[in-house]
N, C-alpha and C. Protein backbone atom coordinates (compact mmCIF):
# COMPACT_ATOMS: atom_id res chain seq x y z
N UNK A 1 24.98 -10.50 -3.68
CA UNK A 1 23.60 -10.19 -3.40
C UNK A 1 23.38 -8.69 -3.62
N UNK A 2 22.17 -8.46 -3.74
CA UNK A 2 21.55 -7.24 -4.24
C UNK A 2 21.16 -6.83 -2.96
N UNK A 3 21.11 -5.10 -2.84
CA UNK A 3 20.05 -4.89 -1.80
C UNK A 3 19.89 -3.67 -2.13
N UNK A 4 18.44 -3.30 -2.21
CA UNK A 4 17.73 -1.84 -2.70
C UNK A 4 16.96 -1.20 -0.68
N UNK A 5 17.78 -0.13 -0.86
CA UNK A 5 16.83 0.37 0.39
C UNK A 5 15.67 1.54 -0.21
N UNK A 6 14.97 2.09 0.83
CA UNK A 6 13.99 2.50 0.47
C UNK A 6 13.77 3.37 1.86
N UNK A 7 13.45 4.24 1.91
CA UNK A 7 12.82 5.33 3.05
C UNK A 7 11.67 5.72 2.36
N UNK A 8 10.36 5.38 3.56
CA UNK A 8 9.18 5.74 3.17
C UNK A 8 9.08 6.62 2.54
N UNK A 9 7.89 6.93 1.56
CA UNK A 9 7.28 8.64 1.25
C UNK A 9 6.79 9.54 2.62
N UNK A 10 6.96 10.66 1.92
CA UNK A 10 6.10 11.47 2.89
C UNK A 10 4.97 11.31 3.65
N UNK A 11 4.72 11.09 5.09
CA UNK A 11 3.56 10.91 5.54
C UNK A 11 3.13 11.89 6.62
N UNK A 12 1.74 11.88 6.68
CA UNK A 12 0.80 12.66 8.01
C UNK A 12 0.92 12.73 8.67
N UNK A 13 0.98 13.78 9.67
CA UNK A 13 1.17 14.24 10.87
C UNK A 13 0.32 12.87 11.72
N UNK A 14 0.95 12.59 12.95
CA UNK A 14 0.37 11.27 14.00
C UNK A 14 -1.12 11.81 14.22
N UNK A 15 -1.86 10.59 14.59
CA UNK A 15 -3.46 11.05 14.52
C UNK A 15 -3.88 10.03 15.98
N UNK A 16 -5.03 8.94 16.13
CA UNK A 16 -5.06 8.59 16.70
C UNK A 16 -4.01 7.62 17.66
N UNK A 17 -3.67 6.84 16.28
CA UNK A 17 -2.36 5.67 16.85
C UNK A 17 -0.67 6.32 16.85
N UNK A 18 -0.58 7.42 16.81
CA UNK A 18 0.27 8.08 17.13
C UNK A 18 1.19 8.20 16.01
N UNK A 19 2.49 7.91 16.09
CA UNK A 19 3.28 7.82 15.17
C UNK A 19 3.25 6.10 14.19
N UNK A 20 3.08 5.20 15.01
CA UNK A 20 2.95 3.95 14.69
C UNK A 20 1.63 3.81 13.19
N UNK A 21 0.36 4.68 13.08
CA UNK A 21 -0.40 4.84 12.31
C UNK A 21 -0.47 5.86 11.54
N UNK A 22 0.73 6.78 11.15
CA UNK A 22 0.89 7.38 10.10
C UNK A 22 1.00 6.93 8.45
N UNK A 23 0.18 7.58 8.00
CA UNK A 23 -0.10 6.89 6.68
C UNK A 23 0.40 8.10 5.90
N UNK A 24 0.74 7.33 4.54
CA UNK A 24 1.48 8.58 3.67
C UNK A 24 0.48 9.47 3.25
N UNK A 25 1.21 10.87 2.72
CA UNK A 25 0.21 11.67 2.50
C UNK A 25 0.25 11.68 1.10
N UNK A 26 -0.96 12.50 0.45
CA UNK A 26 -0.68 12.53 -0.93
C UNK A 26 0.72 12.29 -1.90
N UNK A 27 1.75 13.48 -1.01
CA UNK A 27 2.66 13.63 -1.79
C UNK A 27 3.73 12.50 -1.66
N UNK A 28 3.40 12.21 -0.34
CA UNK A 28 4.40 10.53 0.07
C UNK A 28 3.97 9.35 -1.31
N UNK A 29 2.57 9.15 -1.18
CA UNK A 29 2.26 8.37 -2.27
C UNK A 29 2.71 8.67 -3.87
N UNK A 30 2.71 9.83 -4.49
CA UNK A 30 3.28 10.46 -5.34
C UNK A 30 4.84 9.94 -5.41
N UNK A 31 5.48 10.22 -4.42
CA UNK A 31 6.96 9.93 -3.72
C UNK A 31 7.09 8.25 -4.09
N UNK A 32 6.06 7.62 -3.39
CA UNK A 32 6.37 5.86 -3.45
C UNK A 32 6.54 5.27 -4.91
N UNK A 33 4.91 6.27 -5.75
CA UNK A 33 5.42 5.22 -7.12
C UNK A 33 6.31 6.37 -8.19
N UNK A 34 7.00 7.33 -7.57
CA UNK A 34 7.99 7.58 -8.78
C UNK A 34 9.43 6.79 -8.24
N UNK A 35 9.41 6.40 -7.09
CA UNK A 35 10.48 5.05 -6.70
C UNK A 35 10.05 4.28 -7.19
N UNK A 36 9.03 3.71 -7.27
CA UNK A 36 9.07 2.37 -7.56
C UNK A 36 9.13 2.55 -9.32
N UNK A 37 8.57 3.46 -9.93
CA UNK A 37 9.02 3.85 -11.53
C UNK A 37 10.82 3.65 -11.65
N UNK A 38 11.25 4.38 -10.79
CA UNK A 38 12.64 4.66 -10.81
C UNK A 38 13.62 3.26 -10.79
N UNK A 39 12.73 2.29 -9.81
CA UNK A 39 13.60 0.74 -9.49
C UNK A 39 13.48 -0.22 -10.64
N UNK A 40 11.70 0.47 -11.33
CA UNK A 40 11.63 -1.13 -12.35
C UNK A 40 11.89 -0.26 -13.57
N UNK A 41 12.50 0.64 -14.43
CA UNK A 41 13.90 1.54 -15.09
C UNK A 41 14.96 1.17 -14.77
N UNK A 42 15.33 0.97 -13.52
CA UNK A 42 16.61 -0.09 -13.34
C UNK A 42 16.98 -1.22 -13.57
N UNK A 43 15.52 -1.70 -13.32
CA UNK A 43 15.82 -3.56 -13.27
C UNK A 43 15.36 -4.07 -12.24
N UNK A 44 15.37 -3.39 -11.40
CA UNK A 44 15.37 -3.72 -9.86
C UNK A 44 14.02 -5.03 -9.80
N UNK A 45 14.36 -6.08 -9.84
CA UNK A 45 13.74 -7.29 -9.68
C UNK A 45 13.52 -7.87 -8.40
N UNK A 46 13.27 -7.82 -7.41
CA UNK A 46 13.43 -8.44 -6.04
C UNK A 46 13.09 -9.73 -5.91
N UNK A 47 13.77 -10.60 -5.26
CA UNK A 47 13.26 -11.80 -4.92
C UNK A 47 12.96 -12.22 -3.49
N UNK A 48 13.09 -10.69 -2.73
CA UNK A 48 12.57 -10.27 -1.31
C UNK A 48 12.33 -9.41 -1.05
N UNK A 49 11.02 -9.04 -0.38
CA UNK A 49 10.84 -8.01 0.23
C UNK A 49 10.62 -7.80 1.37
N UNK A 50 10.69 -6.60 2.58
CA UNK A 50 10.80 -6.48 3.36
C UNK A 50 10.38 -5.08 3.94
N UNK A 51 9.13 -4.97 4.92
CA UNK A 51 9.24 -3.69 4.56
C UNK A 51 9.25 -3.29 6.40
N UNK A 52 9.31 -2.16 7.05
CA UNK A 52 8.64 -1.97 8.76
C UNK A 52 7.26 -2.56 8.84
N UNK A 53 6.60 -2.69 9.42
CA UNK A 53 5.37 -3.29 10.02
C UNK A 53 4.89 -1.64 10.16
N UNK A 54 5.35 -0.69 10.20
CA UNK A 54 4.57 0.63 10.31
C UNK A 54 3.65 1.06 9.15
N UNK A 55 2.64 1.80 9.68
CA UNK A 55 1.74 1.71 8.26
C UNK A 55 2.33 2.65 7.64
N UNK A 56 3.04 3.48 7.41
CA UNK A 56 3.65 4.39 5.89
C UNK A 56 4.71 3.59 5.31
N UNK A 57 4.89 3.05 5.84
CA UNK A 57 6.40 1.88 5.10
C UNK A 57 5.37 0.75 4.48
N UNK A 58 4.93 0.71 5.07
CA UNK A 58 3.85 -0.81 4.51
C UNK A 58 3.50 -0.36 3.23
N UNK A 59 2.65 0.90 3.24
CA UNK A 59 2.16 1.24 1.71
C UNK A 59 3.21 1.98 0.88
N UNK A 60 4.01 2.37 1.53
CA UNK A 60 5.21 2.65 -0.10
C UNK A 60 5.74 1.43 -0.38
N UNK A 61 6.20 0.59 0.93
CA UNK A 61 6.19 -0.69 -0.47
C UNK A 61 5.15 -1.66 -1.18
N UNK A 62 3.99 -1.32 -0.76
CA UNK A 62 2.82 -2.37 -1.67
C UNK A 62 2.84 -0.77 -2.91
N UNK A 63 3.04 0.46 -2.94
CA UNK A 63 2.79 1.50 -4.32
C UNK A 63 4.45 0.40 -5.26
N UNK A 64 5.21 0.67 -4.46
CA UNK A 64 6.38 0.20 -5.00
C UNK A 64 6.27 -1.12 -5.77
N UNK A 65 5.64 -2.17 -4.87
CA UNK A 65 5.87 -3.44 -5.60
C UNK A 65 4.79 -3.62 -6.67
N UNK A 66 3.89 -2.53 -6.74
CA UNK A 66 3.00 -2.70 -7.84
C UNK A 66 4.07 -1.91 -9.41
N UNK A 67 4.50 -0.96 -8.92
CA UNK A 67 5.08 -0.10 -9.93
C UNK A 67 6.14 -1.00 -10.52
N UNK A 68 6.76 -1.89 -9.76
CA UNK A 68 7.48 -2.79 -10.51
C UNK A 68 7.25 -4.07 -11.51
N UNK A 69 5.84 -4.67 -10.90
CA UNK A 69 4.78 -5.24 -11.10
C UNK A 69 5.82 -6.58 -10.63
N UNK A 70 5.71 -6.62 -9.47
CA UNK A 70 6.99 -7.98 -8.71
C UNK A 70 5.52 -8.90 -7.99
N UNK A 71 5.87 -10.45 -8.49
CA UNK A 71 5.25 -11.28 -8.01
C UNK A 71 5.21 -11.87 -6.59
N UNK A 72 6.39 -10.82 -5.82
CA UNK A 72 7.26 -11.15 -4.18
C UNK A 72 5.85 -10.43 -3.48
N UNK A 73 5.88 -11.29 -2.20
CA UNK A 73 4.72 -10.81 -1.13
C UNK A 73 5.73 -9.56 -0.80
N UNK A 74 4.90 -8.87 0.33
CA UNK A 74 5.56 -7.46 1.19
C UNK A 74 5.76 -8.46 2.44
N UNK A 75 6.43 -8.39 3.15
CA UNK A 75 6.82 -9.39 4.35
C UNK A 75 6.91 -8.12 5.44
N UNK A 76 6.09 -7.96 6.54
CA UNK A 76 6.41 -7.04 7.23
C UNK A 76 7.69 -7.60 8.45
N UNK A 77 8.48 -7.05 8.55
CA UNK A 77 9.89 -6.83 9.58
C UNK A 77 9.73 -6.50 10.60
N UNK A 78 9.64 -6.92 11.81
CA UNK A 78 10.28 -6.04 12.85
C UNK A 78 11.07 -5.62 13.87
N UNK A 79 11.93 -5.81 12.71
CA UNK A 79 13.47 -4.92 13.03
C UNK A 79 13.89 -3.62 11.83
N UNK A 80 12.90 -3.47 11.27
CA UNK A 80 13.00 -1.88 10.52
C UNK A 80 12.60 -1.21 11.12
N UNK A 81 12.62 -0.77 12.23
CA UNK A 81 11.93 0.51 12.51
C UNK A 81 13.37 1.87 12.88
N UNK A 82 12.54 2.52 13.15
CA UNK A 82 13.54 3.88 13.14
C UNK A 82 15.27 4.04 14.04
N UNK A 83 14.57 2.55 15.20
CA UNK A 83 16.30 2.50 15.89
C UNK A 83 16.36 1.55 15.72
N UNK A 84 15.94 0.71 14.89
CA UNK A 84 16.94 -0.41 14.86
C UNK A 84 18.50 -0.62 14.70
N UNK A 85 18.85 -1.93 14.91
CA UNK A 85 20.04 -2.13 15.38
C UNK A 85 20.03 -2.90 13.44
N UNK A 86 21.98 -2.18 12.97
CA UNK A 86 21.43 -3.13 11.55
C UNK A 86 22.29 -4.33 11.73
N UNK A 87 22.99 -4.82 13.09
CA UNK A 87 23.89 -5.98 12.89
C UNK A 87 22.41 -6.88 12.86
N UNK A 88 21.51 -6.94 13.75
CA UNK A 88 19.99 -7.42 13.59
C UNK A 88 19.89 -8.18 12.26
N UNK A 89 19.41 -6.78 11.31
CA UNK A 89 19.24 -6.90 10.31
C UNK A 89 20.09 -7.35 9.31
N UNK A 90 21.53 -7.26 9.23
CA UNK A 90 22.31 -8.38 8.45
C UNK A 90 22.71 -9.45 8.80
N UNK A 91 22.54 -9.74 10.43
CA UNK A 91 22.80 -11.64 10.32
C UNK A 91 21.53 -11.81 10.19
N UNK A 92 20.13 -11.36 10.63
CA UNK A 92 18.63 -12.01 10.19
C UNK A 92 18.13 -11.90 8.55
N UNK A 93 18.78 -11.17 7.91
CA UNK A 93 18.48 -10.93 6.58
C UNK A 93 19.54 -11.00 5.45
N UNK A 94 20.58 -10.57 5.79
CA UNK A 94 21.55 -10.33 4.37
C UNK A 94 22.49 -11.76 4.69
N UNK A 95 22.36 -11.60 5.85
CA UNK A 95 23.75 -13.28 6.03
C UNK A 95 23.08 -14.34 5.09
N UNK A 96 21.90 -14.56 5.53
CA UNK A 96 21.13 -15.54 5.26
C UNK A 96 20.66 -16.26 3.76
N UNK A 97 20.92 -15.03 3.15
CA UNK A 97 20.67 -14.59 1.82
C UNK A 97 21.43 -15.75 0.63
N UNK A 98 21.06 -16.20 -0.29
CA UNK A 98 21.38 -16.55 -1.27
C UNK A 98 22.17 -15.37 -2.04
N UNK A 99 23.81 -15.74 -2.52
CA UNK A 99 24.19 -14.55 -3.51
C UNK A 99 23.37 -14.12 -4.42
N UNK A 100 22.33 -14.49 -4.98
CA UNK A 100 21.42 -14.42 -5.79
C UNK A 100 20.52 -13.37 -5.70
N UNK A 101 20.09 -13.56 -4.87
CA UNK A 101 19.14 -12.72 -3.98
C UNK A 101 19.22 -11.03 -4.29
N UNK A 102 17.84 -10.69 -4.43
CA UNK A 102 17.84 -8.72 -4.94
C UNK A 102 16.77 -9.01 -3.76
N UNK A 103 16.90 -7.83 -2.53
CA UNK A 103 16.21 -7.84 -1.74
C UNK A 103 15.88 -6.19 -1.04
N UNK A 104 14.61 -6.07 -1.43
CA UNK A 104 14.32 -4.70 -1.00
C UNK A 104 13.76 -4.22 0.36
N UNK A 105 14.17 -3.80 0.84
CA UNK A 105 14.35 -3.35 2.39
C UNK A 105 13.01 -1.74 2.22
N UNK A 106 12.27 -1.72 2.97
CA UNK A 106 11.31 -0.21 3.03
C UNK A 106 11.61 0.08 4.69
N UNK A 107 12.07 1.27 4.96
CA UNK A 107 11.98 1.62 6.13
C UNK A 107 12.35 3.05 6.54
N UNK A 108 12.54 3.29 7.27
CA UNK A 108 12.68 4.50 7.93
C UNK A 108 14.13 5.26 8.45
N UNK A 109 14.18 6.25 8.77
CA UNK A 109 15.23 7.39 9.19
C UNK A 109 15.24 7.20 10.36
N UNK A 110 16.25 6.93 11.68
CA UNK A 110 17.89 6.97 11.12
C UNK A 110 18.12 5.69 10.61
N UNK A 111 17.06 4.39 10.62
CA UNK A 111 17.85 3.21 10.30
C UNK A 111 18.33 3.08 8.80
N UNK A 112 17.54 3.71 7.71
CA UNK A 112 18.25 3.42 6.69
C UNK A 112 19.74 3.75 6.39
N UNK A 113 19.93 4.98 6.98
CA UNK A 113 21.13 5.45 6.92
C UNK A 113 22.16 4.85 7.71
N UNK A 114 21.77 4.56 8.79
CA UNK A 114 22.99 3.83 9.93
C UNK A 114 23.02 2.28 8.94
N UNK A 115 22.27 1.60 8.63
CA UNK A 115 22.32 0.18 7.66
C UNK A 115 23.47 0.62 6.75
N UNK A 116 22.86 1.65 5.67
CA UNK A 116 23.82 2.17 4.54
C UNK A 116 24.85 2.31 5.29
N UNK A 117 25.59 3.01 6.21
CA UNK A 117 26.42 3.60 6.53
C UNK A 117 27.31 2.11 6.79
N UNK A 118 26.87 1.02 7.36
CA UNK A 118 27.11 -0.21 8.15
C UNK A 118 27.84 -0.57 6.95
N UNK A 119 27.04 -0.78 5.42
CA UNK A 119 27.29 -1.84 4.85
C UNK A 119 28.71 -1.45 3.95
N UNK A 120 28.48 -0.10 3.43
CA UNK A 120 29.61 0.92 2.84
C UNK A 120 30.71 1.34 3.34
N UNK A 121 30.46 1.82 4.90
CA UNK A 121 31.63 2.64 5.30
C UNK A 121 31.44 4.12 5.48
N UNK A 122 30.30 4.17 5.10
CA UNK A 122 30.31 5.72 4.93
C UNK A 122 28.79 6.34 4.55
N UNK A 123 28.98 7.43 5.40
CA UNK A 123 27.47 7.97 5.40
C UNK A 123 26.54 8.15 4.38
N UNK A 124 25.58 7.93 4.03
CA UNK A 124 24.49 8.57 2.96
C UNK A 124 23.05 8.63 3.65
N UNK A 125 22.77 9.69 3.38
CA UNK A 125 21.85 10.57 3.92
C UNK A 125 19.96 9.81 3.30
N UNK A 126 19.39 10.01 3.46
CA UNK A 126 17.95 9.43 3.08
C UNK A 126 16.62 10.40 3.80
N UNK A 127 16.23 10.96 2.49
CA UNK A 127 15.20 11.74 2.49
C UNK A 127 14.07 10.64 2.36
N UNK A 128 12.45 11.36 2.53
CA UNK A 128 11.48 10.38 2.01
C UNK A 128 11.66 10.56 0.83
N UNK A 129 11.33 8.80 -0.02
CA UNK A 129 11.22 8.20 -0.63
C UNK A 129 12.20 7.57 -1.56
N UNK A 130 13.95 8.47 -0.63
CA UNK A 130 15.07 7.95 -1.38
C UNK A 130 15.31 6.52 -1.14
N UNK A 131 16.09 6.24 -2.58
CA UNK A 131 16.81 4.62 -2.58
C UNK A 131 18.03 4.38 -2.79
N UNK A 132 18.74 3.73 -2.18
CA UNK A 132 19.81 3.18 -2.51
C UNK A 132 20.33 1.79 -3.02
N UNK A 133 21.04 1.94 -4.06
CA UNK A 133 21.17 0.29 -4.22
C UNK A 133 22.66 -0.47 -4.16
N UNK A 134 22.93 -1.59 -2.90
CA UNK A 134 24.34 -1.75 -2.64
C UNK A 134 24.53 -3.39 -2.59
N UNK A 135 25.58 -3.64 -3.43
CA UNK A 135 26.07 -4.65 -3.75
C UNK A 135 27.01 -5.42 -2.64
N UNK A 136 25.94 -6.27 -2.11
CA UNK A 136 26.65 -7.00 -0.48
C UNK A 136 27.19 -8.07 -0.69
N UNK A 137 28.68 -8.00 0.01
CA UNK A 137 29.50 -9.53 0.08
C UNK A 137 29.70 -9.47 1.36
N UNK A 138 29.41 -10.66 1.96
CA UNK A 138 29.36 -11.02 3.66
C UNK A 138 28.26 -9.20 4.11
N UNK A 139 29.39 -8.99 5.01
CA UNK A 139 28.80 -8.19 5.78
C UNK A 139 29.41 -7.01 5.04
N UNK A 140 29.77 -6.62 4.06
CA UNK A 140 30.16 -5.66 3.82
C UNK A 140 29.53 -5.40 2.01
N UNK A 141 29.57 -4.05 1.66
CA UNK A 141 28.82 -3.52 0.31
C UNK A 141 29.76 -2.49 -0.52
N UNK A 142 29.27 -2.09 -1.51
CA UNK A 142 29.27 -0.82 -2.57
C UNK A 142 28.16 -0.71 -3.04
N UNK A 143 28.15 0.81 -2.81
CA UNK A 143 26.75 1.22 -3.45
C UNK A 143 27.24 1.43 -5.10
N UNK A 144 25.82 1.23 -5.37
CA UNK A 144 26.14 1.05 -6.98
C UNK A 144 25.39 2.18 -7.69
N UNK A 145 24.00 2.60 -6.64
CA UNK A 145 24.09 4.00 -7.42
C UNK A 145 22.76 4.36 -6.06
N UNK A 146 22.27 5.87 -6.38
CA UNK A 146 21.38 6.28 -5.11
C UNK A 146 20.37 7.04 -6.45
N UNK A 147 18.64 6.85 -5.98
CA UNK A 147 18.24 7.88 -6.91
C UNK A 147 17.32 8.70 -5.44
N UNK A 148 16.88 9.86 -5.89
CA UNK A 148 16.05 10.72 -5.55
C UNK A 148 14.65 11.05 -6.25
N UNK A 149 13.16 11.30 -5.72
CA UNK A 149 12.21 11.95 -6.07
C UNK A 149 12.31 13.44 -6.17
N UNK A 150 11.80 13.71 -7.32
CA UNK A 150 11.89 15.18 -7.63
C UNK A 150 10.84 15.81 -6.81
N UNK A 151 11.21 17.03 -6.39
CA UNK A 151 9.88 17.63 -5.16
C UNK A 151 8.78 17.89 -6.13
């Protein structure tokens, strides 16, 4: 199985709904579709998506799944958020999975990294709008490559 992570773009300082209604900012959006340029240059095909239920994760992956031009709904999660737990997230999502399966994950800091860290062995760091992409057997991965947005 495939799995592409994703850490939101850059978003706005909290406003009314606090942190929960932060929406990306210009440059976050900028950020979302040169990822999502960057995934469908790869290949990156998903046959799941998945993103936080938070609104800046929500819209880098609807910039994303357009830039790929993927026929997969956005499925909002909620178990992406910033502490999630990722054993959660791999018996509710990656166990479950068809080997087949390319499944893109959108979420947030520290969970992307503690997930990555889970599935590899070893730390990798996640700025907004970085991705990683790691090749999962059972509960365990190799990353196969990481890209970055240029500032």
């Amino acid at each position: 199985m495939l799995l592409t992570l994703v850490r939101h773009g850059d978003a706005l300082p909290g406003g009314e709904l606090g942190d929960r209604g932060r929406a990306l900012s210009l440059f976050g959006r900028q950020q979302a579709r040169a990822t999502g340029q960057a995934l469908a240059e790869r290949g990156v095909a998903p046959t799941r998506i998945y993103c936080s239920p938070l609104v800046r994760a929500v819209q880098t992956a609807e910039i994303i799944v357009a830039a790929i031009a993927s026929p997969q709904a956005v499925l909002a999660h909620g178990d992406l958020f910033p502490e999630s737990s990722p054993h959660v997230v791999v018996a509710e999502l990656i166990e479950r999975a068809d080997p087949a399966d390319d499944i893109l994950l959108v979420g947030h800091q520290p969970f992307m990294s503690t997930l990555a860290g889970y599935l590899v062995g070893a730390q990798i760091g996640f700025s907004t709008g970085d991705a990683a992409r790691i090749e999962v057997t059972g509960r365990r991965g190799a990353l196969a490559w990481r890209w970055a947005p240029t500032p």
